[in-house]
C-alpha atoms as a PDB file:
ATOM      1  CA  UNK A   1     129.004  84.065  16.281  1.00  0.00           C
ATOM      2  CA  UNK A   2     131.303  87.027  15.610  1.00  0.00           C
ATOM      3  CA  UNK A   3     134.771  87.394  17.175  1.00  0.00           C
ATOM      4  CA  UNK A   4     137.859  89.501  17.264  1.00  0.00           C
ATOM      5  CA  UNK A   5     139.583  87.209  15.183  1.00  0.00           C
ATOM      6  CA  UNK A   6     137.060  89.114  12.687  1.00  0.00           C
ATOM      7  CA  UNK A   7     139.448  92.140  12.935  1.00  0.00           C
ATOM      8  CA  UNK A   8     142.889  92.813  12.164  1.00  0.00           C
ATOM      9  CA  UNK A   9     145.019  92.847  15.516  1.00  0.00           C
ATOM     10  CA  UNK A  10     145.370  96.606  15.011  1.00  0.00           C
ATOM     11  CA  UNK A  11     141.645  97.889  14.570  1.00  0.00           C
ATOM     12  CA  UNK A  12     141.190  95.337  18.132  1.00  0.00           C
ATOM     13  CA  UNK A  13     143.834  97.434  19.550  1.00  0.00           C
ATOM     14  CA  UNK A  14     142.445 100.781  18.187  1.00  0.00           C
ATOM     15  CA  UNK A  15     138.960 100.056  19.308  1.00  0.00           C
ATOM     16  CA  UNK A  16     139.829  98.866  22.710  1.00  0.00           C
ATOM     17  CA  UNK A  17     141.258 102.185  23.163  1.00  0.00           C
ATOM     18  CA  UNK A  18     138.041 103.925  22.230  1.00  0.00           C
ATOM     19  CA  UNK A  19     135.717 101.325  24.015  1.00  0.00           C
ATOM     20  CA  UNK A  20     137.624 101.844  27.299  1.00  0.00           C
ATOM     21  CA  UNK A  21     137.710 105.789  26.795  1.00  0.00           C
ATOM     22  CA  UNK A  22     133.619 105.765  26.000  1.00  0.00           C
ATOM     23  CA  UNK A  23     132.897 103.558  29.222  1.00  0.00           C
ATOM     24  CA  UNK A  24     135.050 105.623  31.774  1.00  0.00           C
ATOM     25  CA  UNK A  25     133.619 109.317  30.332  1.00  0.00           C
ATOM     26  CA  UNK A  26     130.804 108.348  28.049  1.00  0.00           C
ATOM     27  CA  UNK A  27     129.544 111.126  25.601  1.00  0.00           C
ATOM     28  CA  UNK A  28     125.882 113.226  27.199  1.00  0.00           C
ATOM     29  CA  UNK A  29     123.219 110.467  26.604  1.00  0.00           C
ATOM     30  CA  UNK A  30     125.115 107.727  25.692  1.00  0.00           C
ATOM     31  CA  UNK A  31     125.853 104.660  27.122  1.00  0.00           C
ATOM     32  CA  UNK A  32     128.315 101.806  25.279  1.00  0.00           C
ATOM     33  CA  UNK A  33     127.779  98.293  26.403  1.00  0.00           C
ATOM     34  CA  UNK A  34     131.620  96.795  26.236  1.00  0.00           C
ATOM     35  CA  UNK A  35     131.879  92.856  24.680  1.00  0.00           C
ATOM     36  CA  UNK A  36     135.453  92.621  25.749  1.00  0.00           C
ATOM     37  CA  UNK A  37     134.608  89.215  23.394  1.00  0.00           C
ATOM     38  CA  UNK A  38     133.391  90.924  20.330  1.00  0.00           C
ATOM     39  CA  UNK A  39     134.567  94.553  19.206  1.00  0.00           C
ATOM     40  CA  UNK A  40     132.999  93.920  16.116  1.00  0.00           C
ATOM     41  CA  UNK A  41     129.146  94.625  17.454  1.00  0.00           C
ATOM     42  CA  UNK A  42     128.891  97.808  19.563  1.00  0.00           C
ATOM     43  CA  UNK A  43     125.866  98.051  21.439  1.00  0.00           C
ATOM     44  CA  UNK A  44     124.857 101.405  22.932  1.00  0.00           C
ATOM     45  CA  UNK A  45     121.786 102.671  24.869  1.00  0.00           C
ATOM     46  CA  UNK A  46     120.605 106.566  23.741  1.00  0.00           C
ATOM     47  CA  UNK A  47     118.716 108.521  25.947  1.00  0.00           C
ATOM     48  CA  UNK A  48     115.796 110.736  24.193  1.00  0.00           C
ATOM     49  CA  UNK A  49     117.107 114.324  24.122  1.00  0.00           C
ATOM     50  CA  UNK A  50     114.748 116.718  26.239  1.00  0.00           C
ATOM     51  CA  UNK A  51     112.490 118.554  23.998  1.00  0.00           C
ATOM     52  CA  UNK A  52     111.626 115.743  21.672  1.00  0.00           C
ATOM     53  CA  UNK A  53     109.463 113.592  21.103  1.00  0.00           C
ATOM     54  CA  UNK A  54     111.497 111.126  22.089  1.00  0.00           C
ATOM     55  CA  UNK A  55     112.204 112.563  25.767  1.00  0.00           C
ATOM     56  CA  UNK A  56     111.944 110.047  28.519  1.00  0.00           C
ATOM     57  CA  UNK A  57     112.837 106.945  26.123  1.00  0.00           C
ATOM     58  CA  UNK A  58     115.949 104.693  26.028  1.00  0.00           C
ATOM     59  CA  UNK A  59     116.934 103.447  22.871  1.00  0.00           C
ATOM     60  CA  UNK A  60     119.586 100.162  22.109  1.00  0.00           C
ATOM     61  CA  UNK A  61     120.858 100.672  19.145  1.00  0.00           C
ATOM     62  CA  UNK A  62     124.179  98.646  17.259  1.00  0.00           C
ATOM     63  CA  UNK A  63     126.956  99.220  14.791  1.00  0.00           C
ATOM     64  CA  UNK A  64     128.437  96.648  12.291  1.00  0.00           C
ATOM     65  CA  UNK A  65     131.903  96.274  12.106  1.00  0.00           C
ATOM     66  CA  UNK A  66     132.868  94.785   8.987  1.00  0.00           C
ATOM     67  CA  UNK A  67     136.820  93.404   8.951  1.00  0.00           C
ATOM     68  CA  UNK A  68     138.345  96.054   6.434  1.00  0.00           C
ATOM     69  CA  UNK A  69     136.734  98.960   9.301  1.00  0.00           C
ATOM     70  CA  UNK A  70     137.814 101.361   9.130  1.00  0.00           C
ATOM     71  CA  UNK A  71     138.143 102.257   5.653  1.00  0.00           C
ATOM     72  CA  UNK A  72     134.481 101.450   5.331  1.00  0.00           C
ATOM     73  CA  UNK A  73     132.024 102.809   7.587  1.00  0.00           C
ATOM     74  CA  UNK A  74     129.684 100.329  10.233  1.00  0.00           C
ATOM     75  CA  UNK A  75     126.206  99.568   9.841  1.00  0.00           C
ATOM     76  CA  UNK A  76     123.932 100.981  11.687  1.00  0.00           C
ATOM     77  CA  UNK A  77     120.484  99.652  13.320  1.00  0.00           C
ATOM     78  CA  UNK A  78     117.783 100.532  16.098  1.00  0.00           C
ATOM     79  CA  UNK A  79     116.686  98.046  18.140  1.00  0.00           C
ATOM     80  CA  UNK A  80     114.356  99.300  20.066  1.00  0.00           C
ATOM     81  CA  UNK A  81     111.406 100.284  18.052  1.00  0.00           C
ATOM     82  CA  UNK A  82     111.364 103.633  16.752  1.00  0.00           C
ATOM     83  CA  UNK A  83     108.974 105.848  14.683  1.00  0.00           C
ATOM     84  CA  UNK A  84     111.631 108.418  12.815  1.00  0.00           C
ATOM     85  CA  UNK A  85     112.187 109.500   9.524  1.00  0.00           C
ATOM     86  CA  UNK A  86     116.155 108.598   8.916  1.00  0.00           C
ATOM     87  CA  UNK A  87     115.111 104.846  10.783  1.00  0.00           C
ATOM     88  CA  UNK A  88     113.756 102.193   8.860  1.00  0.00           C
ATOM     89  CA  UNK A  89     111.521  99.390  10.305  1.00  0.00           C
ATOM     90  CA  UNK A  90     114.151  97.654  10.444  1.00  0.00           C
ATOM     91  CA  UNK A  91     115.887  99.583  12.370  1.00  0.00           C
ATOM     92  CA  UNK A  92     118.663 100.535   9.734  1.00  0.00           C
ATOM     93  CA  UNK A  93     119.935 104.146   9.890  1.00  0.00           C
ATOM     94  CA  UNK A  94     119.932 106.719   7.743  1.00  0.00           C
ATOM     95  CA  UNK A  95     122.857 109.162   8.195  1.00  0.00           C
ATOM     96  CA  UNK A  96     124.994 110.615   5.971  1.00  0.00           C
ATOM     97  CA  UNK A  97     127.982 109.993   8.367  1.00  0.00           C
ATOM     98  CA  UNK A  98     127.791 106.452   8.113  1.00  0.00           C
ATOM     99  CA  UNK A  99     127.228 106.556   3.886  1.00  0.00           C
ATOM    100  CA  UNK A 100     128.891 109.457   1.970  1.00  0.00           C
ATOM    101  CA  UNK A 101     130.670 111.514   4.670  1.00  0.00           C
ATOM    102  CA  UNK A 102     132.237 108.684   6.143  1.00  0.00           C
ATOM    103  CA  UNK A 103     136.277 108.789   7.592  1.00  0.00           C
ATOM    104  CA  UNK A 104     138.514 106.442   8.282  1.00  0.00           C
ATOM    105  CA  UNK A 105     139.503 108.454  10.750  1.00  0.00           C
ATOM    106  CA  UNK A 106     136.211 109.683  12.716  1.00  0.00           C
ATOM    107  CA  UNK A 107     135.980 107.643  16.226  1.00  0.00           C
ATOM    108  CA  UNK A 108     132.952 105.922  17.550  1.00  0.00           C
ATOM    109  CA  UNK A 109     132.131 108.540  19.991  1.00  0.00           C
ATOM    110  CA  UNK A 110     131.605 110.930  16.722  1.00  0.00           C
ATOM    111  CA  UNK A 111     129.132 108.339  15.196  1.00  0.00           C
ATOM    112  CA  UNK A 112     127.418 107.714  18.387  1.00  0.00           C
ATOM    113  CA  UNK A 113     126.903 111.789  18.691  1.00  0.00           C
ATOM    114  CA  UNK A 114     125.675 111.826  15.315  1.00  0.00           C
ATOM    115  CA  UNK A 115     123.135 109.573  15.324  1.00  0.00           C
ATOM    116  CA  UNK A 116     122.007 110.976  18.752  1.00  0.00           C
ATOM    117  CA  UNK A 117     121.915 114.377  17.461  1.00  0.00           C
ATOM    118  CA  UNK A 118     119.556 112.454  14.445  1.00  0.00           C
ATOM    119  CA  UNK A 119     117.048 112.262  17.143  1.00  0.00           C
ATOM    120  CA  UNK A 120     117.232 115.694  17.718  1.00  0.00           C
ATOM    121  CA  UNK A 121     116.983 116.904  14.198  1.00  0.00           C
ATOM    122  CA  UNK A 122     115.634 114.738  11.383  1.00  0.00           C
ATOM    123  CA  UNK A 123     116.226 114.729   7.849  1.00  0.00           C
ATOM    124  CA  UNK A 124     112.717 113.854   5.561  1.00  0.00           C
ATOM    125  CA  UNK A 125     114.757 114.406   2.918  1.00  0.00           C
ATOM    126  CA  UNK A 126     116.223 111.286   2.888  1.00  0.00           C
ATOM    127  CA  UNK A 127     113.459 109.754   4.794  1.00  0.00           C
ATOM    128  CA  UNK A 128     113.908 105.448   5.345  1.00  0.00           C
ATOM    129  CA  UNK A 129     110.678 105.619   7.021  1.00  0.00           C
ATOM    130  CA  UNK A 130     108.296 107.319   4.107  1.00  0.00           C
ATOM    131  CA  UNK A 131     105.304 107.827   6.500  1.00  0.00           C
ATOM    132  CA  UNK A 132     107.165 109.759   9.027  1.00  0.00           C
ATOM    133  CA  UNK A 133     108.601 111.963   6.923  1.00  0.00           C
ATOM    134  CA  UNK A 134     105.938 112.271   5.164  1.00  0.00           C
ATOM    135  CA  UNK A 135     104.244 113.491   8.096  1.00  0.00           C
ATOM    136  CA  UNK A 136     106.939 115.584   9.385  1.00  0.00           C
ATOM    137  CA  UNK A 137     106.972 117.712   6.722  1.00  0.00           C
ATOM    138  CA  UNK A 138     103.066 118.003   6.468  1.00  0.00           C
ATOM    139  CA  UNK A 139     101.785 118.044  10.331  1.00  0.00           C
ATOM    140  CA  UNK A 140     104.264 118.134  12.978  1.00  0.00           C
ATOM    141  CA  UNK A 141     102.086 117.360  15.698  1.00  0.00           C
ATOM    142  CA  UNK A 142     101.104 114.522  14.257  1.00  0.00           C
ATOM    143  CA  UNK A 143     104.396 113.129  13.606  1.00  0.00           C
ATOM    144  CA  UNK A 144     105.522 113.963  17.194  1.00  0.00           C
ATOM    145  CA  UNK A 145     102.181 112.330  18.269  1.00  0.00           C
ATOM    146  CA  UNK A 146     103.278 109.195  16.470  1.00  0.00           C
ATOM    147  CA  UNK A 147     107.020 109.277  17.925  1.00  0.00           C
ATOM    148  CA  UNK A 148     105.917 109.983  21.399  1.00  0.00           C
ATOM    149  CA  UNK A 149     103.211 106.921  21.120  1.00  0.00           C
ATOM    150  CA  UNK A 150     106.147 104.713  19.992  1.00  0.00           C
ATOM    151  CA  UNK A 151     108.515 105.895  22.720  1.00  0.00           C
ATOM    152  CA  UNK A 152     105.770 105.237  25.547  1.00  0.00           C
ATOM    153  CA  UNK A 153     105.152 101.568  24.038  1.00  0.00           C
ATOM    154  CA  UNK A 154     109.026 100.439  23.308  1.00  0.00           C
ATOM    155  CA  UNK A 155     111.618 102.864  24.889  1.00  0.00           C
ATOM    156  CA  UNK A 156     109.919 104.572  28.284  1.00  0.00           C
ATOM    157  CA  UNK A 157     112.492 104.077  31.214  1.00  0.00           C
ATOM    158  CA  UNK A 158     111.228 101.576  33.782  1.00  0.00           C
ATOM    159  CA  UNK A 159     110.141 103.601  36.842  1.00  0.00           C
ATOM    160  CA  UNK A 160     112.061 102.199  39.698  1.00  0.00           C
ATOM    161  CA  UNK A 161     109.907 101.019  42.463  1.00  0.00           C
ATOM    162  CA  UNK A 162     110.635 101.281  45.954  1.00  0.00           C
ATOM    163  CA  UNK A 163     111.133  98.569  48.147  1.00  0.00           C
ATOM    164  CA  UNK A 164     108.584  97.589  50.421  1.00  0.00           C
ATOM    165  CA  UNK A 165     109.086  98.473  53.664  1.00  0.00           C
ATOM    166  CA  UNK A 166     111.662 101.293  53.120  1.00  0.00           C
ATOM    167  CA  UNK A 167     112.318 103.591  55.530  1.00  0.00           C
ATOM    168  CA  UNK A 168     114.373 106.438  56.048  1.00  0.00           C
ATOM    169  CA  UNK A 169     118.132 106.300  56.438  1.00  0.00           C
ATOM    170  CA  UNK A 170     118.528 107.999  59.588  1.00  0.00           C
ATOM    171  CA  UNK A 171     115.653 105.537  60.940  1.00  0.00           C
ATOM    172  CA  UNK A 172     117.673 102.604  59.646  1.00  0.00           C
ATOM    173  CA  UNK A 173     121.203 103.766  61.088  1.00  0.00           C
ATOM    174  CA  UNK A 174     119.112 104.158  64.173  1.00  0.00           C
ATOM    175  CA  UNK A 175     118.153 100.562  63.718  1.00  0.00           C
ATOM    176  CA  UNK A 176     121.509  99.476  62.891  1.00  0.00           C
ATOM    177  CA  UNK A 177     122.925 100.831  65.981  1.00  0.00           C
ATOM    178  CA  UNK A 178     120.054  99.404  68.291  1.00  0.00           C
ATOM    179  CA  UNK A 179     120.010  96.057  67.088  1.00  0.00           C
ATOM    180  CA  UNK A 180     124.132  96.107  67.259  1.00  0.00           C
ATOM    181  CA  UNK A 181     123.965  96.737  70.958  1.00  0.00           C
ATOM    182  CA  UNK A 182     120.961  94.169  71.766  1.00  0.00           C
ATOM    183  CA  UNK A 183     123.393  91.144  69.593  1.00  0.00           C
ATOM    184  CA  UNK A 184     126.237  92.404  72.050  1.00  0.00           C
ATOM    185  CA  UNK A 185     125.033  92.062  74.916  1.00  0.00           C
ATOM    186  CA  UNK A 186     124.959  95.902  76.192  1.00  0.00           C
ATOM    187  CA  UNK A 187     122.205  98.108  76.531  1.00  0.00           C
ATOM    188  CA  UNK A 188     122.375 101.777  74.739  1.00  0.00           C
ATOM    189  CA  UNK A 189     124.083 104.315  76.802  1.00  0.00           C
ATOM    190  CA  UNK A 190     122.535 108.016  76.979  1.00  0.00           C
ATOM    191  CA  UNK A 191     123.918 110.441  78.363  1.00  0.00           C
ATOM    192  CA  UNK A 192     123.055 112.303  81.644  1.00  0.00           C
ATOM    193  CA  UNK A 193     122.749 115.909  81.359  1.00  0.00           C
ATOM    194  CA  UNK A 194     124.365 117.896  84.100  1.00  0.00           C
ATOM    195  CA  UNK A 195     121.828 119.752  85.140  1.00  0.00           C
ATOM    196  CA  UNK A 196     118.001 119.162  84.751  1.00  0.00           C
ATOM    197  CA  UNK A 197     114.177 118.947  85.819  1.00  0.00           C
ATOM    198  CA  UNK A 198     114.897 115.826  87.359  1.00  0.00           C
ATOM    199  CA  UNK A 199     118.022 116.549  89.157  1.00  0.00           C
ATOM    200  CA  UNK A 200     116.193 118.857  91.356  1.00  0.00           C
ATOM    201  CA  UNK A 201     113.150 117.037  92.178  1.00  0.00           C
ATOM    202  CA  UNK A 202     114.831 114.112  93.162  1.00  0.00           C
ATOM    203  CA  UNK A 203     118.675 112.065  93.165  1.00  0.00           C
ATOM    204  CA  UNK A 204     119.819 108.937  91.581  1.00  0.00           C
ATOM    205  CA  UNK A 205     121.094 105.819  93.961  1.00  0.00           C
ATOM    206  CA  UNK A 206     123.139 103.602  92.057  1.00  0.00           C
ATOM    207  CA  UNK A 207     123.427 105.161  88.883  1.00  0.00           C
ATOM    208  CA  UNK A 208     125.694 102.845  86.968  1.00  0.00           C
ATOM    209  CA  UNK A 209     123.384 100.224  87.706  1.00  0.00           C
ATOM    210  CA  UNK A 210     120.515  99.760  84.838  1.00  0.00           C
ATOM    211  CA  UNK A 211     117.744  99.420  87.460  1.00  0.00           C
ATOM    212  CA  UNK A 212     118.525 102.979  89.118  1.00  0.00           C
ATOM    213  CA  UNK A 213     116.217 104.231  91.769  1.00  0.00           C
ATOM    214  CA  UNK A 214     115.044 107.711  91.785  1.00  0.00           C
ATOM    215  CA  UNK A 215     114.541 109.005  95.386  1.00  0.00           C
ATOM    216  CA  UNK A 216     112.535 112.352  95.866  1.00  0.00           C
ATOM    217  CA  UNK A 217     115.078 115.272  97.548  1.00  0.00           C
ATOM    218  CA  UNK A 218     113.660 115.299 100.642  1.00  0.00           C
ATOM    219  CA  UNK A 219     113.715 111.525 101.300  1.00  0.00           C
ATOM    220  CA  UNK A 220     117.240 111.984 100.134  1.00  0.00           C
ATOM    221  CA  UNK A 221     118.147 114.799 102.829  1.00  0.00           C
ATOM    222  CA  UNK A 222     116.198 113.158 105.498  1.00  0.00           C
ATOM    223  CA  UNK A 223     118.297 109.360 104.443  1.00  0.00           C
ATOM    224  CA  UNK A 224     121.433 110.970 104.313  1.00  0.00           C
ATOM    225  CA  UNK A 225     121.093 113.133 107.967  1.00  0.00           C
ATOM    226  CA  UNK A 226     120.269 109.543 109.638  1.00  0.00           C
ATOM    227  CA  UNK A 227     123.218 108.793 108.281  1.00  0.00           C
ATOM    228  CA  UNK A 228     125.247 110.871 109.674  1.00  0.00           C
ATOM    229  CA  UNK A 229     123.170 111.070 113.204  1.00  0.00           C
ATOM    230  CA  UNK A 230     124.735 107.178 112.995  1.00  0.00           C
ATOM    231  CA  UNK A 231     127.930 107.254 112.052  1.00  0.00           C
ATOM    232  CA  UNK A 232     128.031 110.092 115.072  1.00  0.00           C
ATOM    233  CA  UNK A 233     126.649 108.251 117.931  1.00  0.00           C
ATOM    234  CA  UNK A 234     128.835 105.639 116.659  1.00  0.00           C
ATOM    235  CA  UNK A 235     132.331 107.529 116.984  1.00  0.00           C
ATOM    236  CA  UNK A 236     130.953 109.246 120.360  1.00  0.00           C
ATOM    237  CA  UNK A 237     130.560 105.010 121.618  1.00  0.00           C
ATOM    238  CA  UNK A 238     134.364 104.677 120.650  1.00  0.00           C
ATOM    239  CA  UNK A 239     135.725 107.389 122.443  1.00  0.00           C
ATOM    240  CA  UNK A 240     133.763 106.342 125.731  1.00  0.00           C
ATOM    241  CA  UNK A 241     135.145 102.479 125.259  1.00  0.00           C
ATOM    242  CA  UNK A 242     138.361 104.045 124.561  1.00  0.00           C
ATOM    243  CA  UNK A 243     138.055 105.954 127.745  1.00  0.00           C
ATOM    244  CA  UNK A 244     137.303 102.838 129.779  1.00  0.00           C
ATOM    245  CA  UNK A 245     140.306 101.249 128.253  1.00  0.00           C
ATOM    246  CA  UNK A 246     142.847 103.598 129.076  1.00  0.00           C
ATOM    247  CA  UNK A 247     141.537 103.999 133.010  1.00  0.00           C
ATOM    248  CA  UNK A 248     141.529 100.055 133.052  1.00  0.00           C
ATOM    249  CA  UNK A 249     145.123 100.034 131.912  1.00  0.00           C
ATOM    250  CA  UNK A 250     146.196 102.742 134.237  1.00  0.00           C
ATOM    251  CA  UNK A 251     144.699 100.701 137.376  1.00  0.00           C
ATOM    252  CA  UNK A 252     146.168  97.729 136.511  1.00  0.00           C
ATOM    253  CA  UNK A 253     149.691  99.563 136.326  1.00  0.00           C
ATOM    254  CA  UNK A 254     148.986 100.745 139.991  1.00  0.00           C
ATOM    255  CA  UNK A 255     148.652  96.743 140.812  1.00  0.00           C
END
């Protein structure tokens, strides 16, 4: 198995650099898998540009970093089954970037843009895969029919499911909450309007108490003069033992 001890200390230290820079703003459509352990195989999934036959696909593809990178260029390879003209069945890559054209000094993020933008526009000129350029130059349709075919078999994105029983987020804060008050011990508070329907049909007795009784209004008035027809006949009782006291005390004084 490959390491960094593959590469000179300074191409590790050069690619790190890039690798880190790639996974915190990776290029439109791209996205580097990081092997902290091994900088010499990048991996790197490639969306299928819009407007292609490849749309809706996800690609894995790999470069090859040999030890004198990077005065010579990586090898490239597909993965994931692909039907294009520049890709091989195999999987090796065509591109002039990687071959002729190559710098020392052009980053990963320019090959990975490259070979995306290969997807985009094909070259049958210096087809790898003789039957699809073949048919690319000859019937388009038929070539795209082909591509698309292999991108629904190999490279469609997995559809993600929802979970069963999912509900709504407001509906499970609302849960949340309720089932947080029930494990505390306390039952949900709601709060009592100041004015409404049932404030003037009837009045609450005890109304910090959870069992509150609603009494009708006029049960309420008639409760509440009895009352104070009580408390009146009581205080009129006081005065006249009062009374009683103070003549007693003023007799016995006379003694």
């Amino acid at each position: 198995m490959a390491t960094n001890e593959n590469l000179p200390p300074n191409v590790i230290k050069q690619l790190a650099k890039e690798l880190k820079n790639l996974d915190e703003t990776p290029p439109e459509g791209i996205k580097v898998v990081v092997n902290g352990d091994d900088f010499s195989t990048i991996y790197a999934d490639i969306e299928g540009p819009a407007g292609t036959p490849y749309e809706n696909g996800i690609f894995r593809m790999k470069l090859l970093l040999s030890r004198d990178f990077p005065q010579s260029p990586p090898k490239g390879y597909f993965m994931t089954k692909i039907f294009h003209p520049n890709i091989a069945v195999n999987g090796e890559i065509c591109v002039n970037t990687l071959k002729k054209d190559w710098n020392p000094s052009l980053g990963l993020q320019h090959v990975l843009l490259v070979i995306r933008c290969l997807l985009i526009e094909p070259f049958p000129e210096s087809a790898l895969n003789e039957q699809a350029g073949k048919m690319l130059l000859e019937n388009y349709e038929e070539y795209a029919r082909h591509a698309r075919l292999y991108t629904g078999i190999h490279a469609l994105k997995p559809r993600i499911k929802p979970k069963t029983g999912a509900i709504s987020e407001s509906t499970t804060v609302l849960n949340v909450d309720q089932t947080n008050t029930v494990l505390s011990g306390k039952l949900p508070q709601v709060a009592t309007p100041l004015t409404s329907p049932a404030a003037s049909k009837g009045s609450v007795l005890n109304s910090q108490d959870e069992n509150a009784i609603i009494v009708p209004s006029s049960e309420a008035a008639s409760g509440a003069s009895a009352v104070q027809k009580k408390e009146g006949v009581a205080a009129a009782k006081i005065q006249m033992d009062k009374k009683k006291m103070d003549a007693r005390k003023k007799s016995l004084k006379r003694l």
